[in-house]
C-alpha atoms as a PDB file:
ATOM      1  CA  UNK A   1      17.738  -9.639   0.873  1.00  0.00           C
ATOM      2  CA  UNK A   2      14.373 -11.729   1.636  1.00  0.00           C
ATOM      3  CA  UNK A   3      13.492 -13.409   5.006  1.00  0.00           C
ATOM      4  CA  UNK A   4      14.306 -16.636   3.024  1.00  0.00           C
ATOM      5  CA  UNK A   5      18.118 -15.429   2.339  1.00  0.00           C
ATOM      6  CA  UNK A   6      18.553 -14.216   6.023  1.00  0.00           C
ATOM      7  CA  UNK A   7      17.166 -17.945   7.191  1.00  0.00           C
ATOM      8  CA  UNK A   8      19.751 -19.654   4.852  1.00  0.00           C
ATOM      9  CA  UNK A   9      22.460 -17.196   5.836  1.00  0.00           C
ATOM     10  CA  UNK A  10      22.117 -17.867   9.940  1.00  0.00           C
ATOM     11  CA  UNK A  11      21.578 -21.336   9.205  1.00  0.00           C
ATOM     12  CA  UNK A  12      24.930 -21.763   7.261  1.00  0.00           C
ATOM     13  CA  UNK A  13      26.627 -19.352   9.953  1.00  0.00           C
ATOM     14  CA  UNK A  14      25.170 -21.318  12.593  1.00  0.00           C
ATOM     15  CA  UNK A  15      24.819 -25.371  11.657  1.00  0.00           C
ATOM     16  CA  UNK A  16      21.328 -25.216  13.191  1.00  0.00           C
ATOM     17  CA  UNK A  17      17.966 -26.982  11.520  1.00  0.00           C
ATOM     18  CA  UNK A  18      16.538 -24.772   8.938  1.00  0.00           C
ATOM     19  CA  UNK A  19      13.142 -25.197  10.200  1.00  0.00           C
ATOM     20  CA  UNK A  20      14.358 -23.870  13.857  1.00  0.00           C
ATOM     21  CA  UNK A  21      16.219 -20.696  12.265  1.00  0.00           C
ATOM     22  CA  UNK A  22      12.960 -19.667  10.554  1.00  0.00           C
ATOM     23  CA  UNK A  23      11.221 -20.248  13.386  1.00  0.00           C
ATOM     24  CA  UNK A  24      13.256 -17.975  15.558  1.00  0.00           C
ATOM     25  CA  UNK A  25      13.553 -15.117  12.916  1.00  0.00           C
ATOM     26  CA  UNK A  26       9.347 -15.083  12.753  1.00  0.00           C
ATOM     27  CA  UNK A  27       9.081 -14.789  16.550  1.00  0.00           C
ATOM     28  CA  UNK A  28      11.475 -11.969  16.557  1.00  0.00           C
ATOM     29  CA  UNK A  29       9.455 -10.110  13.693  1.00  0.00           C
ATOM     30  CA  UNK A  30       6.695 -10.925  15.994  1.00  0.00           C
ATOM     31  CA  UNK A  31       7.948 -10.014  19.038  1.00  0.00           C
ATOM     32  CA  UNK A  32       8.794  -6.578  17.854  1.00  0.00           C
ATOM     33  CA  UNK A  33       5.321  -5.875  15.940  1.00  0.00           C
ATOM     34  CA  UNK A  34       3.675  -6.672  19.532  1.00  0.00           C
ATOM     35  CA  UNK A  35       5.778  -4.043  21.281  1.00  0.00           C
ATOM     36  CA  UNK A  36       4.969  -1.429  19.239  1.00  0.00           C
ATOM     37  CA  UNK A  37       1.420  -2.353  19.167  1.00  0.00           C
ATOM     38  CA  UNK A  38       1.966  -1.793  22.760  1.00  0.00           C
ATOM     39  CA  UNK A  39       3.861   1.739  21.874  1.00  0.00           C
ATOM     40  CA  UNK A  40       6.984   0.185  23.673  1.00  0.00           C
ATOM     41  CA  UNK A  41       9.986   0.585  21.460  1.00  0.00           C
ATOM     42  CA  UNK A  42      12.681  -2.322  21.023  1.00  0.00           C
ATOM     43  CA  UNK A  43      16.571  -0.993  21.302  1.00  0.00           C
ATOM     44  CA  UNK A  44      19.276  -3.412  20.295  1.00  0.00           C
ATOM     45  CA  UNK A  45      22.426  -2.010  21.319  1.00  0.00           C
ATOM     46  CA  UNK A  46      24.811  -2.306  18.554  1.00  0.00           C
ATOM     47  CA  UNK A  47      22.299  -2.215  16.005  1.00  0.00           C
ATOM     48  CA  UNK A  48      19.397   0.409  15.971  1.00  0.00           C
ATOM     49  CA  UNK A  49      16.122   0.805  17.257  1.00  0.00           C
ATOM     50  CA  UNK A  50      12.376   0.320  16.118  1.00  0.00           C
ATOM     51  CA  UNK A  51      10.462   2.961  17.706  1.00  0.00           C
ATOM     52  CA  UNK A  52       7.217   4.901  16.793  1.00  0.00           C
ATOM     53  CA  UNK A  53       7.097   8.181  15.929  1.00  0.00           C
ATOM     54  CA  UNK A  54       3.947  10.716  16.249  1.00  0.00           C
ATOM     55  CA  UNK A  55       2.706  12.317  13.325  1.00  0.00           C
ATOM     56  CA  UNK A  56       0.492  15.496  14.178  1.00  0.00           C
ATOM     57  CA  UNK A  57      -3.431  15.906  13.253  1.00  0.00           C
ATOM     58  CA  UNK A  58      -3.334  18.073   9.802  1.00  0.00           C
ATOM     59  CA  UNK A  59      -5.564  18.739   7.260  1.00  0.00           C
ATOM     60  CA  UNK A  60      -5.177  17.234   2.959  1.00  0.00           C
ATOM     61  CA  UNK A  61      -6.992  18.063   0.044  1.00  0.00           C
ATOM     62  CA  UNK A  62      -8.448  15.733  -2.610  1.00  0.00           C
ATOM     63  CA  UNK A  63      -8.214  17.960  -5.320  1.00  0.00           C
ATOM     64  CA  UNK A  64     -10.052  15.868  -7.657  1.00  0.00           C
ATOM     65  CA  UNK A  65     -13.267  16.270  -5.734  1.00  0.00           C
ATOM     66  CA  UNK A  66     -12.559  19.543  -3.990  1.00  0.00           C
ATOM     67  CA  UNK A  67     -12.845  18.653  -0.632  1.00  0.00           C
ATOM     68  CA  UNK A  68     -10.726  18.736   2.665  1.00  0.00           C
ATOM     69  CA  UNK A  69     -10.099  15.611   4.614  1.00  0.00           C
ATOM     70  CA  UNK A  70      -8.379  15.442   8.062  1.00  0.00           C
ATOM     71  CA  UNK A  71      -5.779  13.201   9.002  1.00  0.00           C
ATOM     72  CA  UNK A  72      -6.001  12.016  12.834  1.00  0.00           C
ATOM     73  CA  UNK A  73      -2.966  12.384  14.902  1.00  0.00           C
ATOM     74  CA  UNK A  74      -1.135   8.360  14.462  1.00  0.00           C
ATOM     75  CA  UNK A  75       2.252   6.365  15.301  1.00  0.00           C
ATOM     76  CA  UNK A  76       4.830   5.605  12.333  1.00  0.00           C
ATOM     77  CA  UNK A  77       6.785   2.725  12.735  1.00  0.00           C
ATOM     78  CA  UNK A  78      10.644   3.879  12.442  1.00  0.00           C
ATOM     79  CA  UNK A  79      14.189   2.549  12.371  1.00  0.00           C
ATOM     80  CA  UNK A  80      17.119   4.445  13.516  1.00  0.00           C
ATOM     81  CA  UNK A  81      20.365   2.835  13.394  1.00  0.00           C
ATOM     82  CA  UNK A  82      23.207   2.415  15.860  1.00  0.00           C
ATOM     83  CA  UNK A  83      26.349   4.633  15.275  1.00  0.00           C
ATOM     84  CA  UNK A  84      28.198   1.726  14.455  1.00  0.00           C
ATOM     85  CA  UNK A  85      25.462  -0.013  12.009  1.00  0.00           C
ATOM     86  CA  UNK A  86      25.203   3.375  10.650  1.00  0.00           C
ATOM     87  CA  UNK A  87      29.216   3.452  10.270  1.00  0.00           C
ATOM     88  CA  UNK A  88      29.697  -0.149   8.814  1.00  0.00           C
ATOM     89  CA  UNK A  89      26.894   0.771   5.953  1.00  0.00           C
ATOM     90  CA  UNK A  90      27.939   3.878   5.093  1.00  0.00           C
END
């Protein structure tokens, strides 16, 4: 499912102007990128939460040149469903 068929979807659920669904559907995208810019997490009760998780400093190899590279400690965007979400898809 595309951003388009989720637009179409709430519009026919809804009656209102296509233009205005998509509108509202970018500014929540937005809204939640800017949050966890801001390393705030978004919960929806009912249906999950975007948080960040921490990945630790390590060390990699490129073993085509034989070297070792390090990998700074950094945030990874994550999803973690509500129990119910996580019951309706299973």
């Amino acid at each position: 499912m595309t951003k388009q068929d989720i637009v179409t979807a709430i519009y026919k659920q809804t009656g209102i102007d296509r233009n205005t669904t998509l509108t509202v559907v970018e500014s929540f995208m937005e809204q939640v990128k800017a949050a966890l810019a801001q390393e705030d997490n978004v919960y929806l009760r009912g249906f999950g939460s975007f948080i960040l998780k921490k990945r630790a400093r390590k060390t990699a190899r490129n073993i085509t040149q034989n070297t070792t590279l390090i990998i700074p400690e950094h945030n990874i965007p994550a999803f973690k469903p509500a129990k119910i979400f996580f019951q309706t898809v299973k």
